[in-house]
N, C-alpha and C. Protein backbone atom coordinates (compact mmCIF):
# COMPACT_ATOMS: atom_id res chain seq x y z
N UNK A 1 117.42 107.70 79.35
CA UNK A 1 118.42 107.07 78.51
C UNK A 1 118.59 105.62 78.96
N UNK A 2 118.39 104.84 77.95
CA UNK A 2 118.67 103.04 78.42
C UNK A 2 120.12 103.08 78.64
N UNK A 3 120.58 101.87 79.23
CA UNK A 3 121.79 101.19 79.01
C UNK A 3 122.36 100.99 77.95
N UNK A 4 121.22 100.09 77.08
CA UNK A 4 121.46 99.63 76.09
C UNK A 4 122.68 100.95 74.72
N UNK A 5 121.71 102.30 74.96
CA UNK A 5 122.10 103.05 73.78
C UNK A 5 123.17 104.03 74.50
N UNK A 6 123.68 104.00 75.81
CA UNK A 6 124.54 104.78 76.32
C UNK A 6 125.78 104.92 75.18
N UNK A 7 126.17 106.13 75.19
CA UNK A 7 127.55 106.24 74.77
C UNK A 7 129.31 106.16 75.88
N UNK A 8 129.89 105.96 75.21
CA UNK A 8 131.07 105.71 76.16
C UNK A 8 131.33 106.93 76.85
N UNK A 9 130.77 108.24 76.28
CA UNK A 9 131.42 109.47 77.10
C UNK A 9 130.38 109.79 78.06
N UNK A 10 128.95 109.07 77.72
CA UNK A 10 128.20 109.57 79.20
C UNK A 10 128.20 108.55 79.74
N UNK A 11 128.94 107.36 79.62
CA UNK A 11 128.82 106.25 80.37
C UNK A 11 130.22 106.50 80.89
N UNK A 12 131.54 107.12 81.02
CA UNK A 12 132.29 107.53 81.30
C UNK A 12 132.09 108.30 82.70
N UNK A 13 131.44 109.01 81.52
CA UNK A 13 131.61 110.96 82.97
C UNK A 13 130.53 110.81 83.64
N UNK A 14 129.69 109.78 83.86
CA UNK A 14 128.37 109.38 85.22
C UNK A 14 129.06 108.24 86.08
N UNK A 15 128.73 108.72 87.08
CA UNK A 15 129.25 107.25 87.57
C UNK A 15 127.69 106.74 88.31
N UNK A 16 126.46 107.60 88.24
CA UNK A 16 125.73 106.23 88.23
C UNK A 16 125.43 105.37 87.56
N UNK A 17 125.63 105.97 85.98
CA UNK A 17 125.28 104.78 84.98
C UNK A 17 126.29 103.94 85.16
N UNK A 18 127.56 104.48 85.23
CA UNK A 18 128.91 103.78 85.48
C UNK A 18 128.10 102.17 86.41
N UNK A 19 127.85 102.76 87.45
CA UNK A 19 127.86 101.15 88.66
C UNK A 19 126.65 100.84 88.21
N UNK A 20 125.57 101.12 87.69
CA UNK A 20 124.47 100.54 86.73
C UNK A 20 125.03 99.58 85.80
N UNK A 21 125.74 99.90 85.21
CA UNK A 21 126.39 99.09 83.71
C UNK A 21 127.43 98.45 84.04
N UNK A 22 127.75 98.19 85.41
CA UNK A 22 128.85 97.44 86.08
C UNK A 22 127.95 96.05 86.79
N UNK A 23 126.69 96.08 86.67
CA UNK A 23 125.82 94.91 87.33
C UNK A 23 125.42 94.20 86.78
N UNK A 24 125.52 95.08 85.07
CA UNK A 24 125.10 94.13 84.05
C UNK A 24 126.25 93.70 82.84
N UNK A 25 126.01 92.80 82.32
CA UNK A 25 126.88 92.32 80.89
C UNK A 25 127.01 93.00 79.75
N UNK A 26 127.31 94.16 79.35
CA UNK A 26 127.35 95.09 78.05
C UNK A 26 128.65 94.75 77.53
N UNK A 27 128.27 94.59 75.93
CA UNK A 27 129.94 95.07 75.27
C UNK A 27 130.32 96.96 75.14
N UNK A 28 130.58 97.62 75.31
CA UNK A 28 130.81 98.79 75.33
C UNK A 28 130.88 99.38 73.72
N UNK A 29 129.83 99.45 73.11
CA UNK A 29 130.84 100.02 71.38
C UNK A 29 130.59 101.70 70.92
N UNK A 30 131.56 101.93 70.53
CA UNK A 30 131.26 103.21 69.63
C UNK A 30 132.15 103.32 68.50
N UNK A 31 131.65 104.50 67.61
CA UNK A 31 132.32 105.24 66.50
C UNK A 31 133.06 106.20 66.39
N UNK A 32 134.63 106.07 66.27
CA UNK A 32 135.21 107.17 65.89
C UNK A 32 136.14 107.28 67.16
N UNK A 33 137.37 108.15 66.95
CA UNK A 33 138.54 107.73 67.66
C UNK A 33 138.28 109.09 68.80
N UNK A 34 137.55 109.96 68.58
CA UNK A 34 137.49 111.18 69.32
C UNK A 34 136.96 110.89 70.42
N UNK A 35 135.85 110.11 70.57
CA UNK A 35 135.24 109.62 71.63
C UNK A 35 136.01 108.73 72.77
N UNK A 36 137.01 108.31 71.85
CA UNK A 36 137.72 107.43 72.60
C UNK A 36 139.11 107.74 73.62
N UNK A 37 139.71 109.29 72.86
CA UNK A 37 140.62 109.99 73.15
C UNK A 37 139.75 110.78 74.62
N UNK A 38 138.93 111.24 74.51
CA UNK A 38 138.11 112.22 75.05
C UNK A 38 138.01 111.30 76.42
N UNK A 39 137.21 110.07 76.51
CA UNK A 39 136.98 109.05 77.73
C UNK A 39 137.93 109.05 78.20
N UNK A 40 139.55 108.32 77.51
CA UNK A 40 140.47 107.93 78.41
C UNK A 40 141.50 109.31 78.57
N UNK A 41 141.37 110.32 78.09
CA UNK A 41 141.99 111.52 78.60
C UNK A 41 141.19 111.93 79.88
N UNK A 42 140.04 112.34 80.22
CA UNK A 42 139.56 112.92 81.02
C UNK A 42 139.13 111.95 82.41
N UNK A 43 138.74 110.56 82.29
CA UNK A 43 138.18 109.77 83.48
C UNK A 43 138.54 108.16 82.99
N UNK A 44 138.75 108.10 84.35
CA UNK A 44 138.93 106.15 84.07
C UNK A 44 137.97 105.60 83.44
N UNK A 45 138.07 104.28 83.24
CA UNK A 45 137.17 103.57 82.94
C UNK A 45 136.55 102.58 84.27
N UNK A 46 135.51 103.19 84.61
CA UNK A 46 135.04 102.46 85.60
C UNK A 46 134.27 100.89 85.39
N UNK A 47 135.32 100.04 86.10
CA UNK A 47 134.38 99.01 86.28
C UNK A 47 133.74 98.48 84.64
N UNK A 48 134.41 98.51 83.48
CA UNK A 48 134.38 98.08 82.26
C UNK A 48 134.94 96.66 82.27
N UNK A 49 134.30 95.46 82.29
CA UNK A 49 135.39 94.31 81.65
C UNK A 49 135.33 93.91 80.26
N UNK A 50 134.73 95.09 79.03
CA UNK A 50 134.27 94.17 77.81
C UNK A 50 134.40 95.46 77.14
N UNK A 51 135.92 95.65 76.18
CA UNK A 51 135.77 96.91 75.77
C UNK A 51 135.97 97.02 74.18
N UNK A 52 135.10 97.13 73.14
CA UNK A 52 135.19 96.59 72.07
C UNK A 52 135.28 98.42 71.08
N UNK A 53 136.74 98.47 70.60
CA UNK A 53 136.90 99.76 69.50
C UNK A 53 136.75 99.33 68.30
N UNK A 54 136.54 98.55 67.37
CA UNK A 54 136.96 97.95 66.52
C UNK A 54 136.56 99.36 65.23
N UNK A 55 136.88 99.14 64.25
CA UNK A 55 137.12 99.59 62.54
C UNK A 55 136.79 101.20 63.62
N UNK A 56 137.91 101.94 64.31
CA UNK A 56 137.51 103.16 64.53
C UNK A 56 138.99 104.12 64.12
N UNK A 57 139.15 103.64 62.63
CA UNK A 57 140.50 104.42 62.32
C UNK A 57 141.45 104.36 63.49
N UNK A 58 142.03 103.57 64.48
CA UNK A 58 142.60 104.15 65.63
C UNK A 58 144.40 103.80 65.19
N UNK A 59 145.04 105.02 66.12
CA UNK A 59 146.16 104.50 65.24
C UNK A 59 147.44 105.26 66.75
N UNK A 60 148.87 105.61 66.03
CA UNK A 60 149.62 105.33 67.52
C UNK A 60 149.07 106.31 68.97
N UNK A 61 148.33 107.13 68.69
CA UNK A 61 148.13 108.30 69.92
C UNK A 61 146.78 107.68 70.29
N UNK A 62 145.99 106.93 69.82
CA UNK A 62 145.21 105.95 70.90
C UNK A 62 146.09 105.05 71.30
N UNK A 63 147.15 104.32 71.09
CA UNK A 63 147.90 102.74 71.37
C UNK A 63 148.43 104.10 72.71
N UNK A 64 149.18 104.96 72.89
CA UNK A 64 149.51 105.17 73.39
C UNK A 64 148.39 105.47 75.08
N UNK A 65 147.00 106.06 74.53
CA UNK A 65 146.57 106.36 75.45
C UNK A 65 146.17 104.96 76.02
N UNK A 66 145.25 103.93 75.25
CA UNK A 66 145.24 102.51 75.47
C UNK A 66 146.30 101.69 76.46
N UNK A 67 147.64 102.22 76.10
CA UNK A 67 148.51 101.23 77.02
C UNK A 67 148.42 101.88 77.97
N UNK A 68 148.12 103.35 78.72
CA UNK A 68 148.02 104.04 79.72
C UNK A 68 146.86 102.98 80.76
N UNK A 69 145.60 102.66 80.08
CA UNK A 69 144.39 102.06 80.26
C UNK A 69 144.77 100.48 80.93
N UNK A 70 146.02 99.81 79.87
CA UNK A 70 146.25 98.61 80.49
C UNK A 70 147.03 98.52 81.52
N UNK A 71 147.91 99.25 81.46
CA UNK A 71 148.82 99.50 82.45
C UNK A 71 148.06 99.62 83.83
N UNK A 72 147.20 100.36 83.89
CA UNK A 72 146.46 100.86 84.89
C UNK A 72 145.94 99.81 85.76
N UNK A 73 146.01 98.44 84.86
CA UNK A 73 145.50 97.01 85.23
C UNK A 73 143.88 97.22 85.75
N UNK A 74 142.82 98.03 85.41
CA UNK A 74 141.77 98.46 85.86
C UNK A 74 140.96 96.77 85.50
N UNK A 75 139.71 96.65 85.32
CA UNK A 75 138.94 95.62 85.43
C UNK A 75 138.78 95.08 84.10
N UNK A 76 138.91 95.67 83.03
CA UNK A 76 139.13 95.16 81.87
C UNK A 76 139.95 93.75 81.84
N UNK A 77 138.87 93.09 81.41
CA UNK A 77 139.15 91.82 81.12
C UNK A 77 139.19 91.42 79.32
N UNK A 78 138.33 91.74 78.26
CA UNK A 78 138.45 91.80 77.13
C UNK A 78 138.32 92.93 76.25
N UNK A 79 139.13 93.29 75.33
CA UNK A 79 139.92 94.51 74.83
C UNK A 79 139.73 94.05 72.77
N UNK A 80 139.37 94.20 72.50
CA UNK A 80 139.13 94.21 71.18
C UNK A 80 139.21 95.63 70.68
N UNK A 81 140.20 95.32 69.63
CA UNK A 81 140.85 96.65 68.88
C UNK A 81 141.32 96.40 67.29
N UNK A 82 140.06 95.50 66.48
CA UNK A 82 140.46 94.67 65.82
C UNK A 82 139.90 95.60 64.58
N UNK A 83 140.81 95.46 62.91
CA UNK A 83 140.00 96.68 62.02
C UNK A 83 140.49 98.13 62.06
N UNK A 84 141.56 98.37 63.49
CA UNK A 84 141.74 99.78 63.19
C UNK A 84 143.47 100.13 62.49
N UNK A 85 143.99 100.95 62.66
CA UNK A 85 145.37 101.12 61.67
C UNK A 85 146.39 101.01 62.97
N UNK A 86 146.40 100.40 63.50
CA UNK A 86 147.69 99.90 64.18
C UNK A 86 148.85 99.73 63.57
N UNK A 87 150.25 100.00 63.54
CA UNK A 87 150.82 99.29 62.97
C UNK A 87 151.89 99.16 63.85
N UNK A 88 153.17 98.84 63.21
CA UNK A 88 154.50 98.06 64.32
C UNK A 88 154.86 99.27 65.60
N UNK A 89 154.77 99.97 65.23
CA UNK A 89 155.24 101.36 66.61
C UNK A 89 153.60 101.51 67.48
N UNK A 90 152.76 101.67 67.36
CA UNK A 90 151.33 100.62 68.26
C UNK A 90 151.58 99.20 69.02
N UNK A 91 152.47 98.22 68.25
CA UNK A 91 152.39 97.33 68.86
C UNK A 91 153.10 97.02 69.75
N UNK A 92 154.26 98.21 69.87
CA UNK A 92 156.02 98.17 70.56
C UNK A 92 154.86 98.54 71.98
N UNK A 93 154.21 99.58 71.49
CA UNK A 93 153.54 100.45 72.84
C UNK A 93 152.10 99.49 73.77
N UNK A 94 151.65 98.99 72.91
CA UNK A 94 150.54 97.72 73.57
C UNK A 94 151.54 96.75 73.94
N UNK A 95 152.34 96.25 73.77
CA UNK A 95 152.96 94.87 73.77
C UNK A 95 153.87 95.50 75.30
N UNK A 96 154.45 96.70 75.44
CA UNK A 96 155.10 96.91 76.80
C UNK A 96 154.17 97.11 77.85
N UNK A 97 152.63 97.37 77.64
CA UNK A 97 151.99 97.61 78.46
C UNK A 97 151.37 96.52 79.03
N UNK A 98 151.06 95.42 78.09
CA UNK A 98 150.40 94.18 79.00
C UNK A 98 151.57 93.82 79.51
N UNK A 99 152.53 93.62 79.55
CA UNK A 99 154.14 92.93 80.61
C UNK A 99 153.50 93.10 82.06
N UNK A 100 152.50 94.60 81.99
CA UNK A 100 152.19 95.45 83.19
C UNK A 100 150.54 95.23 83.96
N UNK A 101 150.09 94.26 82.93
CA UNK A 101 148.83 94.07 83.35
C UNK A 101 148.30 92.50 83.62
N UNK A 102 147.92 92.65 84.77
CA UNK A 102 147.64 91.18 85.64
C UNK A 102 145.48 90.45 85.02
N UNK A 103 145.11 91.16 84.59
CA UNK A 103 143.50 91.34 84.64
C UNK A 103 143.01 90.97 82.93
N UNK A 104 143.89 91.23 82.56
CA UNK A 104 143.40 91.68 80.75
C UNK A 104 143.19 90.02 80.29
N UNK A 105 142.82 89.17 79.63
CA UNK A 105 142.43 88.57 79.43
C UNK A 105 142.23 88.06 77.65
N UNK A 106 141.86 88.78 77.25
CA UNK A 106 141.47 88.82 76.01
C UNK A 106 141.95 90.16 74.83
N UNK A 107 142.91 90.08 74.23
CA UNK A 107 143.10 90.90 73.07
C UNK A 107 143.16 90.56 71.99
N UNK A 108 141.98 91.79 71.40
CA UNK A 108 141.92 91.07 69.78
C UNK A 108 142.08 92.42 69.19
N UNK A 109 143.35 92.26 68.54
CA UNK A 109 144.38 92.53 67.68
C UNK A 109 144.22 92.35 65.62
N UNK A 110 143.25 91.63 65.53
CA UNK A 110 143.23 91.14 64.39
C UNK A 110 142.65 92.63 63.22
N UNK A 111 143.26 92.33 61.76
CA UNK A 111 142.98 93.31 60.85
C UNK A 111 143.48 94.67 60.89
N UNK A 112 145.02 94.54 61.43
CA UNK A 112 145.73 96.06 61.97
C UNK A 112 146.99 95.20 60.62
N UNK A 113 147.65 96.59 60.64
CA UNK A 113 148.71 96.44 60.08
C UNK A 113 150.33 96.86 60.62
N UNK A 114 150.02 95.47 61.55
CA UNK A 114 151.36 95.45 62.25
C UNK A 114 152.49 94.78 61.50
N UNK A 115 152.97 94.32 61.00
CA UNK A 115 153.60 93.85 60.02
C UNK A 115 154.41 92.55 61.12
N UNK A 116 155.34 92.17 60.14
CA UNK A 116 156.14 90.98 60.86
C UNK A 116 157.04 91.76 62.49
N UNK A 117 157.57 93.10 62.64
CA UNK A 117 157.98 93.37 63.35
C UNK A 117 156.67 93.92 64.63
N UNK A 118 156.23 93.92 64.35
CA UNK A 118 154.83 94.56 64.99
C UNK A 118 154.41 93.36 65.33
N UNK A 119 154.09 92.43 64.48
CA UNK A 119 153.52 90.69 65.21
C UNK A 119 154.56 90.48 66.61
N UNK A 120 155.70 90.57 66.39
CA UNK A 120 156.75 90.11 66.86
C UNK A 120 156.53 91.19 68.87
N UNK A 121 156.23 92.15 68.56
CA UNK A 121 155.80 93.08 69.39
C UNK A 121 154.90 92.50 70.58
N UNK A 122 153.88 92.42 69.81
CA UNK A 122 152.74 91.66 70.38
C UNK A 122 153.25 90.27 71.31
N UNK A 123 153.45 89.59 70.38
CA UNK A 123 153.93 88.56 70.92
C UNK A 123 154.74 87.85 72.01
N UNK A 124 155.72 88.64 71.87
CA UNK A 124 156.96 88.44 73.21
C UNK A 124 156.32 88.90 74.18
N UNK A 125 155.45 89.98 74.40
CA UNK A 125 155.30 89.95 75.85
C UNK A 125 154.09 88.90 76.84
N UNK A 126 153.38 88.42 75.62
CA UNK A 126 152.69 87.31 75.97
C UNK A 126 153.57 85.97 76.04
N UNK A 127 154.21 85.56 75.00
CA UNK A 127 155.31 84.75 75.96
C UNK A 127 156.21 84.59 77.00
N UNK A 128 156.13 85.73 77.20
CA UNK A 128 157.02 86.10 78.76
C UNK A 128 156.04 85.64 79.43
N UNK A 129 155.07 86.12 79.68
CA UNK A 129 153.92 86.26 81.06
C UNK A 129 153.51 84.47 80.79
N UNK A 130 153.98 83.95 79.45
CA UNK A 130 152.97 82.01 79.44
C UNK A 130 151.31 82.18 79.29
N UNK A 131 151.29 83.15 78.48
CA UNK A 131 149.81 83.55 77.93
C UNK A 131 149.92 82.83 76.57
């Protein structure tokens, strides 16, 4: 199995591919929200700084497992979650979790339907921190 075509759940539950794919530059992508529930329920994310979910239907019971992920302040540096159904109660739950994370770097947020109270979510806690 290359690098290249790994999936997130055997790139998850190995940890040699894990420190393999930690030496090199990958964006991490997959399809579908099950895969995604499944990774961050069962094992960290090792040594990931580039974690891209985008158009994967995702909606509040990933935001919830997600802020578990940021919170965790693990190595994740860019977080793209852009395209999926977020909306204002997602963003209450991402927006309290970076307050908590020193590492994260990059969130892309774009094409959710957070509405004006949900923007507002997002937002304040990056103005707190002077992000």
């Amino acid at each position: 199995m290359s690098l290249e075509t790994v999936s997130i759940k055997h790139l998850l539950c190995n940890k040699a591919i894990a420190k393999k794919f930690s030496r090199r530059k990958y964006e991490v992508l997959d399809k579908g929200p099950n895969y995604m529930r499944s990774a961050l329920k069962t094992v960290r994310l090792l040594n990931i700084l580039h974690l891209s979910l985008t158009d994967n239907m995702l909606g509040i019971k990933e935001a919830v497992l997600l802020s578990t992920l940021i919170r965790a302040n693990t190595a994740l540096r860019i977080l793209n979650l852009s395209g999926n159904n977020f909306a204002s109660d997602s963003a209450m739950v991402l927006g309290d979790s970076i307050l908590e994370n020193d590492h994260l770097l990059f969130l892309d947020l774009s094409m959710n339907r957070f509405g004006d109270l949900g923007v507002r979510n997002i937002l304040y806690p990056l103005l707190i921190k002077g992000l």
